[in-house]
PDB file of N, CA and C in Angstrom:
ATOM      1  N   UNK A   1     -16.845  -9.976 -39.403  1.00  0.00           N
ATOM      2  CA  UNK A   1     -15.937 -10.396 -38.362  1.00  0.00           C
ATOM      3  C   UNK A   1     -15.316  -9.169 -37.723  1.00  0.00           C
ATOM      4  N   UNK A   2     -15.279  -8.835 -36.791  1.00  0.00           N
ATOM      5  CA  UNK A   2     -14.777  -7.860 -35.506  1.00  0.00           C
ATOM      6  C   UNK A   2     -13.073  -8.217 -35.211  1.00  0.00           C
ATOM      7  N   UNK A   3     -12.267  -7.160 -36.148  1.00  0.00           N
ATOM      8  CA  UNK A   3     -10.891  -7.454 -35.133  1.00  0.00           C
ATOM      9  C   UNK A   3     -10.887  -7.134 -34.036  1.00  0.00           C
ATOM     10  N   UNK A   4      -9.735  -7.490 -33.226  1.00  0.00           N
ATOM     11  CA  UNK A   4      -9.107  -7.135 -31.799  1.00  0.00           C
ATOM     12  C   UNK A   4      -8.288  -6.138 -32.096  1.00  0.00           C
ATOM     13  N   UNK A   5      -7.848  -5.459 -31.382  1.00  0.00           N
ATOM     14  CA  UNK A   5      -6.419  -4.522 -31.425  1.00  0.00           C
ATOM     15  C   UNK A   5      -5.734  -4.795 -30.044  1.00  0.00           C
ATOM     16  N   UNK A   6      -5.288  -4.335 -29.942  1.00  0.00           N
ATOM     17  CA  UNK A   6      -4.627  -4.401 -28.181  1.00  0.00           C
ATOM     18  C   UNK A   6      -4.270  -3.631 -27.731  1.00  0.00           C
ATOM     19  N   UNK A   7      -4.448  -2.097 -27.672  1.00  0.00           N
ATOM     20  CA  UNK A   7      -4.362  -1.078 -26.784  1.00  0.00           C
ATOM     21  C   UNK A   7      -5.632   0.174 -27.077  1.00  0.00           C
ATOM     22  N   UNK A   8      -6.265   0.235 -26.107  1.00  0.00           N
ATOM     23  CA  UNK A   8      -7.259   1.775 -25.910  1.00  0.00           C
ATOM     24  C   UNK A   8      -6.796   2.177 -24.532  1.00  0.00           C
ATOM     25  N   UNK A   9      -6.889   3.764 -25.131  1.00  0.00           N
ATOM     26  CA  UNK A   9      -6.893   5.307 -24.372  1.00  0.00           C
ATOM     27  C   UNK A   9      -7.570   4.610 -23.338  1.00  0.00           C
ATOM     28  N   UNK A  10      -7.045   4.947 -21.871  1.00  0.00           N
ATOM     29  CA  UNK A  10      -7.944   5.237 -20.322  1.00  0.00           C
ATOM     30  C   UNK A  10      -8.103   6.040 -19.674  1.00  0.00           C
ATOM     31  N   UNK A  11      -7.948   7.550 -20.628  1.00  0.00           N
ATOM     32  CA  UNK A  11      -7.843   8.803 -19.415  1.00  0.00           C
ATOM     33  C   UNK A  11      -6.360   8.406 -19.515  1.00  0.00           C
ATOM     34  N   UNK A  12      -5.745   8.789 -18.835  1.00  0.00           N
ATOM     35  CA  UNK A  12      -4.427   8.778 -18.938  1.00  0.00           C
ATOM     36  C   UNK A  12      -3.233   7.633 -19.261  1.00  0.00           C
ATOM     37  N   UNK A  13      -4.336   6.160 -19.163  1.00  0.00           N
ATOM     38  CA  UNK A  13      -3.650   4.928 -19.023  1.00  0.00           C
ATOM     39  C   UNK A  13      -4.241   4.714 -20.358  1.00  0.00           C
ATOM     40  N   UNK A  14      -3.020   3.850 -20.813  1.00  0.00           N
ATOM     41  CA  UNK A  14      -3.189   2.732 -21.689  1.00  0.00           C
ATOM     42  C   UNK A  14      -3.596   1.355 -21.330  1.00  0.00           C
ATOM     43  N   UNK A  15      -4.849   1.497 -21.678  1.00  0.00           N
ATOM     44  CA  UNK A  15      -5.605  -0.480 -21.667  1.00  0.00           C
ATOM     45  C   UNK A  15      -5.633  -0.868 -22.787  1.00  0.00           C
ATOM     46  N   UNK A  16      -4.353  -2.447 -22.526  1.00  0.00           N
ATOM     47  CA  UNK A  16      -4.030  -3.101 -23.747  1.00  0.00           C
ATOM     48  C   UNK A  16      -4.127  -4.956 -23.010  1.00  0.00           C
ATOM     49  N   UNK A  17      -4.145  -5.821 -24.037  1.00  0.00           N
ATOM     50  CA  UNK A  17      -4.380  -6.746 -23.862  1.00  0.00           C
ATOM     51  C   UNK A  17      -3.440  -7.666 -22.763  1.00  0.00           C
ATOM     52  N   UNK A  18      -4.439  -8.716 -22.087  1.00  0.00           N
ATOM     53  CA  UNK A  18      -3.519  -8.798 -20.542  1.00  0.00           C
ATOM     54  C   UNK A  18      -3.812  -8.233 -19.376  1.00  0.00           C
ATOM     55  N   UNK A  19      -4.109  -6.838 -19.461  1.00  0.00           N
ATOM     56  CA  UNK A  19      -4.445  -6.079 -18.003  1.00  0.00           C
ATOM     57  C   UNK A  19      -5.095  -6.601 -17.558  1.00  0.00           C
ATOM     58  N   UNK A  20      -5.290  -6.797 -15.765  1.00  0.00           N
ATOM     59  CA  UNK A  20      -6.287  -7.293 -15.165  1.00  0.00           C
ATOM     60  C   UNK A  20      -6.839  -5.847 -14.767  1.00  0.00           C
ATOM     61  N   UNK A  21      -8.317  -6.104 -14.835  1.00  0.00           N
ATOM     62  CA  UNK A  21      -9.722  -5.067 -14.362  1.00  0.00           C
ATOM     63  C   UNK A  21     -10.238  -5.604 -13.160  1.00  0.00           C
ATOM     64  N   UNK A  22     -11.076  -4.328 -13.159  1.00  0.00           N
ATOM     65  CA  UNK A  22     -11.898  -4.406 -12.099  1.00  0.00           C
ATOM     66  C   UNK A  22     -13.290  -3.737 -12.519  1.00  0.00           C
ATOM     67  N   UNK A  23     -14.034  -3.964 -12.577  1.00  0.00           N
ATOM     68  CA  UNK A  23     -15.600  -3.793 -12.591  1.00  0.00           C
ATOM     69  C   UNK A  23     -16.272  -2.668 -11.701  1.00  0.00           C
ATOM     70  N   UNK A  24     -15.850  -0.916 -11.870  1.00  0.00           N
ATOM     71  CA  UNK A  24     -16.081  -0.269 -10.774  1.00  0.00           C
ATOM     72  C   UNK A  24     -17.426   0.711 -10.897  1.00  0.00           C
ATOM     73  N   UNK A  25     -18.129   0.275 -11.994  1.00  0.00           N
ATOM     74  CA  UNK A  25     -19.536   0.865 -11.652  1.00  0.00           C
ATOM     75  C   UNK A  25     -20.837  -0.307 -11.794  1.00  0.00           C
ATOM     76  N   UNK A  26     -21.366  -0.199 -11.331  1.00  0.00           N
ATOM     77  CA  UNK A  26     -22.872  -0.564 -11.145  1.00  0.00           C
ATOM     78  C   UNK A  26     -23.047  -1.420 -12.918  1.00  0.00           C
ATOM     79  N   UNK A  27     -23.236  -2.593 -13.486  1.00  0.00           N
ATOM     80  CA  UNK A  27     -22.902  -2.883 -14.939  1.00  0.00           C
ATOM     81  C   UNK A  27     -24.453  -4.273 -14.828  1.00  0.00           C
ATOM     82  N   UNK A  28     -25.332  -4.224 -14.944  1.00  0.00           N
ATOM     83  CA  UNK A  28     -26.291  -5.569 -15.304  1.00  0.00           C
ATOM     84  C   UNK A  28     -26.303  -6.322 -15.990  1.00  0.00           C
ATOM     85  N   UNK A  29     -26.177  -7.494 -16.003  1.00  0.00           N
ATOM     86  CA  UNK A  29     -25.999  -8.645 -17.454  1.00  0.00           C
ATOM     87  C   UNK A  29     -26.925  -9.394 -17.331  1.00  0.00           C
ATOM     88  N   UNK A  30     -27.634  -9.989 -18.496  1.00  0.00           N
ATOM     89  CA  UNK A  30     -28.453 -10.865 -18.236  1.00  0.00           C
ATOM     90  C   UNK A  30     -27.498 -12.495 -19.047  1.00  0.00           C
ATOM     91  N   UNK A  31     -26.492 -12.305 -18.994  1.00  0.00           N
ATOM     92  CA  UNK A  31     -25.876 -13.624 -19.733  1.00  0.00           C
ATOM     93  C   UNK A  31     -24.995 -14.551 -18.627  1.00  0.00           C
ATOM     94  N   UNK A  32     -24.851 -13.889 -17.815  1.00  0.00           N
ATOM     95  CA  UNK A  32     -23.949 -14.959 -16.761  1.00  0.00           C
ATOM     96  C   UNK A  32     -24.352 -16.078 -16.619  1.00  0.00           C
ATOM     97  N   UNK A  33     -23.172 -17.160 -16.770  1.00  0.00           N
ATOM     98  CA  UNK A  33     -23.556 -18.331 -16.837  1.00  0.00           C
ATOM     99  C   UNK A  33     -24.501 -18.926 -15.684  1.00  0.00           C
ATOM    100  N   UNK A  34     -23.921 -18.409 -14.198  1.00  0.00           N
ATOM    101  CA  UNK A  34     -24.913 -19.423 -13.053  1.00  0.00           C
ATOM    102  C   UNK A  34     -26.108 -18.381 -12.950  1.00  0.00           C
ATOM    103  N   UNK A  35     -26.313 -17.102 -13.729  1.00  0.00           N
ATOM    104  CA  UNK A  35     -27.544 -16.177 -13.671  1.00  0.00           C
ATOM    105  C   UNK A  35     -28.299 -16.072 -14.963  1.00  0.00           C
ATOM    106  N   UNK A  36     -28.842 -16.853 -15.555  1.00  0.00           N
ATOM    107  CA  UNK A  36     -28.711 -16.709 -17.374  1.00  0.00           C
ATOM    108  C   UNK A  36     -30.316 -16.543 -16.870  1.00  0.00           C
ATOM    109  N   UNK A  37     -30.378 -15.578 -17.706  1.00  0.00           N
ATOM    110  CA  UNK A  37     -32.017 -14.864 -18.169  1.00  0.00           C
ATOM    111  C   UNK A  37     -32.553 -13.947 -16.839  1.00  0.00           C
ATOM    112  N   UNK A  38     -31.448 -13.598 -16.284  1.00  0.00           N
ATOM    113  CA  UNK A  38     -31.368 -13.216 -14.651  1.00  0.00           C
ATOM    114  C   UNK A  38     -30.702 -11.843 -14.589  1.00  0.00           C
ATOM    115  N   UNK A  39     -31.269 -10.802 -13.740  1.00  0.00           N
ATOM    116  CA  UNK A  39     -30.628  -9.554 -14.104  1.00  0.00           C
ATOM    117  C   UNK A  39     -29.519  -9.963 -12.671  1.00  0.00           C
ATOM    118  N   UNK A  40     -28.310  -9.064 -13.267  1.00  0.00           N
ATOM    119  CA  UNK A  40     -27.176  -9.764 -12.183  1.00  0.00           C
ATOM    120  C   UNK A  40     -26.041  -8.764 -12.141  1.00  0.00           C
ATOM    121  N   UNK A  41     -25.682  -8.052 -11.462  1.00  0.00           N
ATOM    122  CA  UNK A  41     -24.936  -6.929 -10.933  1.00  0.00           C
ATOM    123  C   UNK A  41     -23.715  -7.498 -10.878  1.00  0.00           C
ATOM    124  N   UNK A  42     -22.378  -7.114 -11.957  1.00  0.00           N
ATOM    125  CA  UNK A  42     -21.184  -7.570 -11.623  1.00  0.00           C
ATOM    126  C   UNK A  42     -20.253  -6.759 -11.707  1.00  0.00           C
ATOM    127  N   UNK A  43     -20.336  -5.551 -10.394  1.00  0.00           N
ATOM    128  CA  UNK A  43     -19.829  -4.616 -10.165  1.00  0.00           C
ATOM    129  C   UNK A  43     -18.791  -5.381  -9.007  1.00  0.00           C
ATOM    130  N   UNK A  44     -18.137  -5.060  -9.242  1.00  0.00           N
ATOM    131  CA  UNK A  44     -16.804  -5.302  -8.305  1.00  0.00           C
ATOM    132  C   UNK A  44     -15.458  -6.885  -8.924  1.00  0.00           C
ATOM    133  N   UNK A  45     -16.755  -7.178  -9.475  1.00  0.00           N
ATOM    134  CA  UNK A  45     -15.595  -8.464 -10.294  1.00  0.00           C
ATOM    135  C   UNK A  45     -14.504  -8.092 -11.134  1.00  0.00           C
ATOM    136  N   UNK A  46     -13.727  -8.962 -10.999  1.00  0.00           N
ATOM    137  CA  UNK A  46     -11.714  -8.912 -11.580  1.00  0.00           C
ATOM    138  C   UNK A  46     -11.901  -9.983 -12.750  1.00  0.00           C
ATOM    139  N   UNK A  47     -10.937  -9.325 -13.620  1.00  0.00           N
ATOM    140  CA  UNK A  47     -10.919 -10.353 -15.114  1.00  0.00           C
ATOM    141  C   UNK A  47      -9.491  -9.778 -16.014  1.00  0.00           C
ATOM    142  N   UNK A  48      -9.215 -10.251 -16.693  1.00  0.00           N
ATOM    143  CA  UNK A  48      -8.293 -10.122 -17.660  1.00  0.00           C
ATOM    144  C   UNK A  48      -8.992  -9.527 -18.928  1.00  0.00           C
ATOM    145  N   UNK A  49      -8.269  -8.542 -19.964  1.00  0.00           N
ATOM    146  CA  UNK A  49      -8.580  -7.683 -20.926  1.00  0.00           C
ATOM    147  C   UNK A  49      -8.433  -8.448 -21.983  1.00  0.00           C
ATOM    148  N   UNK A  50      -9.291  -9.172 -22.723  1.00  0.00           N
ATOM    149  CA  UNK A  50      -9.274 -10.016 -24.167  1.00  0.00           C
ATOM    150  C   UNK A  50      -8.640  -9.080 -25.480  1.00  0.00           C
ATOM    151  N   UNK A  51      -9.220  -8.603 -25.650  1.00  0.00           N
ATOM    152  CA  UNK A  51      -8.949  -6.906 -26.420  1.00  0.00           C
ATOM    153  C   UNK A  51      -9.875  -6.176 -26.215  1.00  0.00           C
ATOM    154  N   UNK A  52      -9.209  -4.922 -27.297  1.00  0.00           N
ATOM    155  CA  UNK A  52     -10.065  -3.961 -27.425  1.00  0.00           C
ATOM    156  C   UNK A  52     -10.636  -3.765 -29.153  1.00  0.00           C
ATOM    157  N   UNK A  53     -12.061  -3.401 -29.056  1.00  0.00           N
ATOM    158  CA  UNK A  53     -12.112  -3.570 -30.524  1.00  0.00           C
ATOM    159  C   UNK A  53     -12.495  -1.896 -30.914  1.00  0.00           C
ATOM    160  N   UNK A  54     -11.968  -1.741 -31.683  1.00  0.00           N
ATOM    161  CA  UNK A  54     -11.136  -0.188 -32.626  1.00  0.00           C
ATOM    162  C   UNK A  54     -11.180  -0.269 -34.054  1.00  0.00           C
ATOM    163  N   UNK A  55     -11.216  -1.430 -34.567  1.00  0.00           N
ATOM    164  CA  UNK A  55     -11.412  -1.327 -36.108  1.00  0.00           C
ATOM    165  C   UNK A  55     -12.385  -3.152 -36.357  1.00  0.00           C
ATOM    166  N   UNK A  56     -12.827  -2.708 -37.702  1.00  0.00           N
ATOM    167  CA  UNK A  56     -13.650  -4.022 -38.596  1.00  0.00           C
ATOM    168  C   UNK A  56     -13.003  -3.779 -39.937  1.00  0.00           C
ATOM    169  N   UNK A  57     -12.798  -5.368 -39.968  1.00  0.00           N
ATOM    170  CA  UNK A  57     -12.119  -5.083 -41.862  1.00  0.00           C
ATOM    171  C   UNK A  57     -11.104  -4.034 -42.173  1.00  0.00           C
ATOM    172  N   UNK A  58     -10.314  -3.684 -40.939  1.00  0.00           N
ATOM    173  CA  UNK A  58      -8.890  -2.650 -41.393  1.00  0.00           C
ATOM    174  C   UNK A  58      -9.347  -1.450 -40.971  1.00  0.00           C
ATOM    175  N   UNK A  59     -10.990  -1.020 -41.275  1.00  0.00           N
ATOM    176  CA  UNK A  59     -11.210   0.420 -41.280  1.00  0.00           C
ATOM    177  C   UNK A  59     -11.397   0.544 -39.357  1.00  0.00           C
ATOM    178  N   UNK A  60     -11.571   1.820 -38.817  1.00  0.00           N
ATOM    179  CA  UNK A  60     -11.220   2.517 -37.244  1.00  0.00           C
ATOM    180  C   UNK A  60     -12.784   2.626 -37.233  1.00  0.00           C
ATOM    181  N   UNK A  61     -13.121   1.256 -36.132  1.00  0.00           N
ATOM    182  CA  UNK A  61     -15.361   1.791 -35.898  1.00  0.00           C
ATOM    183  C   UNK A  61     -14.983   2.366 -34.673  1.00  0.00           C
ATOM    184  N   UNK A  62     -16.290   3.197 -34.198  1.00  0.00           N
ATOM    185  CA  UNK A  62     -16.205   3.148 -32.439  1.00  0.00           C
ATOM    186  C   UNK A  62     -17.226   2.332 -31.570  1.00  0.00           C
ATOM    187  N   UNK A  63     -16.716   1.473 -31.636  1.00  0.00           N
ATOM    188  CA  UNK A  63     -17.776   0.123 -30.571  1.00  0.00           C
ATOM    189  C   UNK A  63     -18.344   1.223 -29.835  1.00  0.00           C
ATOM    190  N   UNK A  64     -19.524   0.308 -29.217  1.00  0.00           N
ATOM    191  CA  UNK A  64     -20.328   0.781 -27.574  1.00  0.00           C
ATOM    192  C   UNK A  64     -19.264   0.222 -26.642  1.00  0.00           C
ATOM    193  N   UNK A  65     -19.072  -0.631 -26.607  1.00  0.00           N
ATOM    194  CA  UNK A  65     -18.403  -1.918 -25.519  1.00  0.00           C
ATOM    195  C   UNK A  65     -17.760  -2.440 -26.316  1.00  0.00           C
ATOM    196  N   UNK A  66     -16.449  -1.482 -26.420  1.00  0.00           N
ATOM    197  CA  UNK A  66     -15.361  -2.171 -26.926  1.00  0.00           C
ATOM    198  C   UNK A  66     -13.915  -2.742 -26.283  1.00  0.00           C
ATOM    199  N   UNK A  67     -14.337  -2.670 -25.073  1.00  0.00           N
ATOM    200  CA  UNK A  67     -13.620  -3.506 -24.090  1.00  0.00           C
ATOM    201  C   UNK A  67     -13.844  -4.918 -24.249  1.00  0.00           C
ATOM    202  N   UNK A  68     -13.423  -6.128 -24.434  1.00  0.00           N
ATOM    203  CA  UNK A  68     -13.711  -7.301 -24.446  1.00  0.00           C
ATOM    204  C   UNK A  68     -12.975  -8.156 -22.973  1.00  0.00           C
ATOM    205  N   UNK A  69     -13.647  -8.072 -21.742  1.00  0.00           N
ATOM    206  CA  UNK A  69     -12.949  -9.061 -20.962  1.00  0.00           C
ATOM    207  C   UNK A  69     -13.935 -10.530 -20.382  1.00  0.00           C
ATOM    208  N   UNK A  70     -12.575 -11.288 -20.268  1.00  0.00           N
ATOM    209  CA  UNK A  70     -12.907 -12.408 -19.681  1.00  0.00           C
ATOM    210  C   UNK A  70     -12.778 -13.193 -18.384  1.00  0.00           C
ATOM    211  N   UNK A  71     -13.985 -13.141 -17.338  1.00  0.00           N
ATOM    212  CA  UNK A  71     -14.129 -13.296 -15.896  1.00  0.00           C
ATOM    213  C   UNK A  71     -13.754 -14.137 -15.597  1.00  0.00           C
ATOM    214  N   UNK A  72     -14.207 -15.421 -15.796  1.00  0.00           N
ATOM    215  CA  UNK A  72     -13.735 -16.602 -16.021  1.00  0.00           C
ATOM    216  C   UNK A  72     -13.673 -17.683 -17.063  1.00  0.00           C
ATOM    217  N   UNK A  73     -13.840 -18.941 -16.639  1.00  0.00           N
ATOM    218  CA  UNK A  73     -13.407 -19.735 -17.525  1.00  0.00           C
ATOM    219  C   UNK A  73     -14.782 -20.085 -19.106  1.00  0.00           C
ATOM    220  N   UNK A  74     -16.063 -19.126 -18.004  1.00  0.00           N
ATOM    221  CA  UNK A  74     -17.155 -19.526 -19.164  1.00  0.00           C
ATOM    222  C   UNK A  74     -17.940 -18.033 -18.938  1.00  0.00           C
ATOM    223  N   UNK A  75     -17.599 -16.990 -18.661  1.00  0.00           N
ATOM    224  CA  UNK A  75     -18.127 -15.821 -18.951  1.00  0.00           C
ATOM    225  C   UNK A  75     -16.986 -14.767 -19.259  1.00  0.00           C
ATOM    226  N   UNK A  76     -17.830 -14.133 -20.176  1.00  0.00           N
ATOM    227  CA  UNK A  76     -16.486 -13.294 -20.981  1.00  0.00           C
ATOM    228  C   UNK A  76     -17.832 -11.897 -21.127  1.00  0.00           C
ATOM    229  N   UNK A  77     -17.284 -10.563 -21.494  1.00  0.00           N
ATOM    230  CA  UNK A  77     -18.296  -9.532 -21.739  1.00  0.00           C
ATOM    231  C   UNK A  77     -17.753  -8.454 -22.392  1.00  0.00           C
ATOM    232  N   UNK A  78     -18.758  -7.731 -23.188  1.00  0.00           N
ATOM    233  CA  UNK A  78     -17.999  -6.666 -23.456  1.00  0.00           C
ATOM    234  C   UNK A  78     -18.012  -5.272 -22.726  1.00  0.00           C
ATOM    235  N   UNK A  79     -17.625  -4.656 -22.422  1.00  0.00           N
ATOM    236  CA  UNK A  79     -17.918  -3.813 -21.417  1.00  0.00           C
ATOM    237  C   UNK A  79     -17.233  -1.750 -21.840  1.00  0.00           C
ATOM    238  N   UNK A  80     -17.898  -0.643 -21.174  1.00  0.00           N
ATOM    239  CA  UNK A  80     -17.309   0.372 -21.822  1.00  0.00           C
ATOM    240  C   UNK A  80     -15.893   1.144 -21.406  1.00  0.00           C
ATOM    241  N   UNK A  81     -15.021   1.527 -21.602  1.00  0.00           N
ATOM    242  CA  UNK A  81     -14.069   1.802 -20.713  1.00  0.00           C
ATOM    243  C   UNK A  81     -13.642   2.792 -19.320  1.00  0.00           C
ATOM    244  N   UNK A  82     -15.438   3.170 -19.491  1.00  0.00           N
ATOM    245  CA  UNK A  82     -15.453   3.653 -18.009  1.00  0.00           C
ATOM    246  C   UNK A  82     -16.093   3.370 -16.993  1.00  0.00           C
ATOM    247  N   UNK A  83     -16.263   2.050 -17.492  1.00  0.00           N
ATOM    248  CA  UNK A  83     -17.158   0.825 -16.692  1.00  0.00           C
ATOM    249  C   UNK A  83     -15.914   0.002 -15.608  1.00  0.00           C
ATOM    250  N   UNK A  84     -14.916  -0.181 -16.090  1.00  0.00           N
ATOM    251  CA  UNK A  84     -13.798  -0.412 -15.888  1.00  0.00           C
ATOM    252  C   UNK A  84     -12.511   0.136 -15.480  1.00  0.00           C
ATOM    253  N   UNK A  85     -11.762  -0.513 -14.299  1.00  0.00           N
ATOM    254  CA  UNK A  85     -10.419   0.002 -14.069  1.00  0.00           C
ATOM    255  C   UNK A  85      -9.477  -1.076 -14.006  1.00  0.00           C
ATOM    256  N   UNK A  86      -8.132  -0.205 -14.597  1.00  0.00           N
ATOM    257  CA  UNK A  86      -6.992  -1.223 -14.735  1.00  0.00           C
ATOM    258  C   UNK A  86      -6.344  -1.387 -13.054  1.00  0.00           C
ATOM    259  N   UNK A  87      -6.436  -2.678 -12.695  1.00  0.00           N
ATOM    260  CA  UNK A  87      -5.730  -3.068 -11.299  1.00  0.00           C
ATOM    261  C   UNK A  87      -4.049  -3.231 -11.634  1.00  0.00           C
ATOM    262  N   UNK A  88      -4.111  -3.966 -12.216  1.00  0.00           N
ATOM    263  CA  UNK A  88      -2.465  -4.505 -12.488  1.00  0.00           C
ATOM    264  C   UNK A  88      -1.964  -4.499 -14.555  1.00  0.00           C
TER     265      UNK A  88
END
């Protein structure tokens, strides 16, 4: 099982749980719900920060994509933190 934490380093900002993002490089998914098995560019999309994952079982891992946000109501992703910028 994968904890959450709620704050990672951004270069100078703190991204912690809550922030709304923005999607500011070039990112392909093949899981989007209305694109599923579909390569699908969701560069520019806004979402809220689920957590960040920083530790398993107590001990400090370093995820790939340990950003966890959620776009909408049925796609969620994990993403890297320089894939991403904090809007608000």
């Amino acid at each position: 099982m994968v904890q959450v934490c709620g704050e990672e380093t951004l270069g100078s900002k703190v991204m912690k749980v809550g922030d709304r993002v923005r999607v500011k490089e070039s990112v392909i998914i093949y899981h989007h719900p209305e694109h599923r098995n579909q390569p699908f560019d969701i560069k520019g999309l806004e979402g809220d920060v689920l957590g960040v994952v920083n530790e398993w079982h107590g001990r400090p891992v370093s995820a790939n994509l340990p950003v966890y946000v959620q776009f909408s109501k049925k796609f969620k992703a994990h993403l890297r933190e320089d894939e991403i910028e904090v809007i608000s």
